[in-house]
Structure formats: structure tokens, C-alpha cells
Protein backbone atom coordinates (compact mmCIF):
# COMPACT_ATOMS: atom_id res chain seq x y z
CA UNK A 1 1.03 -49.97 -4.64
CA UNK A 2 3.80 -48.11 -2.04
CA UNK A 3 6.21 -45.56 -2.30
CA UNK A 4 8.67 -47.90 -3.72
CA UNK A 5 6.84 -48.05 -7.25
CA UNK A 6 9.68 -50.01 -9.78
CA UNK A 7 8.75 -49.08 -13.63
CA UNK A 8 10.42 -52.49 -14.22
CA UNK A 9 7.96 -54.71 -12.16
CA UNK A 10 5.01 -53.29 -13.53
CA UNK A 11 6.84 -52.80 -17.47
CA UNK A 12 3.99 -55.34 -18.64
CA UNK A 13 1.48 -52.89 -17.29
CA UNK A 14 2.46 -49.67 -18.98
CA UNK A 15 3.47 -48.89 -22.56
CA UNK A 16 6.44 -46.72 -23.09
CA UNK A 17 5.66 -43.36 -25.39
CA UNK A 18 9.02 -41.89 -25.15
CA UNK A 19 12.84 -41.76 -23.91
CA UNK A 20 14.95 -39.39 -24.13
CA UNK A 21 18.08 -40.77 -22.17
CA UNK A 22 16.62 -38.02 -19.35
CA UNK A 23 13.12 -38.88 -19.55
CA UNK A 24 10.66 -41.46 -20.15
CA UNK A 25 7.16 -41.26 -20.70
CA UNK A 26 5.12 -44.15 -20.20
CA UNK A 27 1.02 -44.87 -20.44
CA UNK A 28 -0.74 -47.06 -18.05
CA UNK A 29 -2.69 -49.64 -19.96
CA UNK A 30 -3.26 -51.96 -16.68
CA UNK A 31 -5.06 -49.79 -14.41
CA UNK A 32 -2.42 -49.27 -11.87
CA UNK A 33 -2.53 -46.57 -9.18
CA UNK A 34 -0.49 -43.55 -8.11
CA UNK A 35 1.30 -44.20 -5.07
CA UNK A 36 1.10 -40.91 -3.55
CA UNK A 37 -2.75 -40.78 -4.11
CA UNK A 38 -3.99 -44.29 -4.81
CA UNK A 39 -5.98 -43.13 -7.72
CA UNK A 40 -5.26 -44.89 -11.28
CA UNK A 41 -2.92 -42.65 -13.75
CA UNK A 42 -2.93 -42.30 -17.37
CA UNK A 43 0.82 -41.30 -17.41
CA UNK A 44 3.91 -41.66 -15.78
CA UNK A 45 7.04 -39.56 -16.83
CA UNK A 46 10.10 -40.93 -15.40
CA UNK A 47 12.97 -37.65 -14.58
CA UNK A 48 16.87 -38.15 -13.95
CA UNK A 49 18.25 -35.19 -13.57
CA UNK A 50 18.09 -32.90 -10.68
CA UNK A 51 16.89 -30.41 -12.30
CA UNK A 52 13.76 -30.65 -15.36
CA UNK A 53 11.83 -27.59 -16.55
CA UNK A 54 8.25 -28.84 -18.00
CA UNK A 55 7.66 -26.70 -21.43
CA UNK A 56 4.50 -24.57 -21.72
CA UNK A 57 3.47 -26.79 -24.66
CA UNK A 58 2.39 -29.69 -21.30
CA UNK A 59 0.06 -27.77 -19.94
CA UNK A 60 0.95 -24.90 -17.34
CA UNK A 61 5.04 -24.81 -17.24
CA UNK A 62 6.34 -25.95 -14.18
CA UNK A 63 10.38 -26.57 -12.99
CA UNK A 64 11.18 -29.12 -10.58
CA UNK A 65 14.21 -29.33 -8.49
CA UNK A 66 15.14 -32.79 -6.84
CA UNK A 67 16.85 -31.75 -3.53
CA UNK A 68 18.57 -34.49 -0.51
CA UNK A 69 15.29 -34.42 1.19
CA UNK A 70 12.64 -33.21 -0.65
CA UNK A 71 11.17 -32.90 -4.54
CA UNK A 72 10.55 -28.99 -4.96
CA UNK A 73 7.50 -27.91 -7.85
CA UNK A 74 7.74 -24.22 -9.47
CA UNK A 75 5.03 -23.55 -11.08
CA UNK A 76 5.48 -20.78 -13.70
């Protein structure tokens, strides 16, 4: 799997838990791997806007900013 992972070719793959209009949270019942690591998942959370803060009640809280050229991760 590349860079250019499309939720919509692999839909029959993953079952969606959630959507918010923002977000989406979907598990992977297929196996599939992470394309920046090429180990299998167990979720994938889909984020539209620029900014998304990650409540405390996920784990560690964590803010992440979507910028032209980069994806920046604050971890709190």
C-alpha cells in the first residue's frame, strides 16, 4: 500500500465506527497496512480540518495542525 491510501478503494476492507461530518473513524477488518510504516492497523481516523485537537479521553492528548507542506503533532 503507498502514500496515496483511498478509504474508498479499500471501503470493503474496513468498517466505519463513526462520522462526524469532520471525522471518521474506521476499523480494519482486512488486514491492511499503514502506509507510512507497512505494519497492519487496527484504526484509521480520517481528519478534515486543518486544525483537530485529540481529547485526553484517546489516550495522551495531542493537537495536530495540517500546514502547505507538512502535518505538525503537539503532544500535550
Amino acid at each position: 500500500m503507498d502514500a496515496d491510501f483511498d478509504v474508498h478503494d479499500h471501503r470493503h476492507q474496513l468498517k466505519q465506527l463513526q462520522d462526524s461530518g469532520e471525522t471518521a473513524v474506521f476499523e480494519n477488518r482486512d488486514g491492511l497496512t499503514c502506509p507510512a510504516c507497512s505494519r497492519e492497523f487496527e484504526r484509521l481516523m480520517l481528519v478534515e480540518p486543518r486544525q483537530y485537537s485529540v481529547p485526553s479521553n484517546a489516550g495522551s492528548p495531542f493537537c495536530l495542525l495540517r500546514r502547505d507542506d507538512d502535518l505538525v503533532l503537539f503532544r500535550h
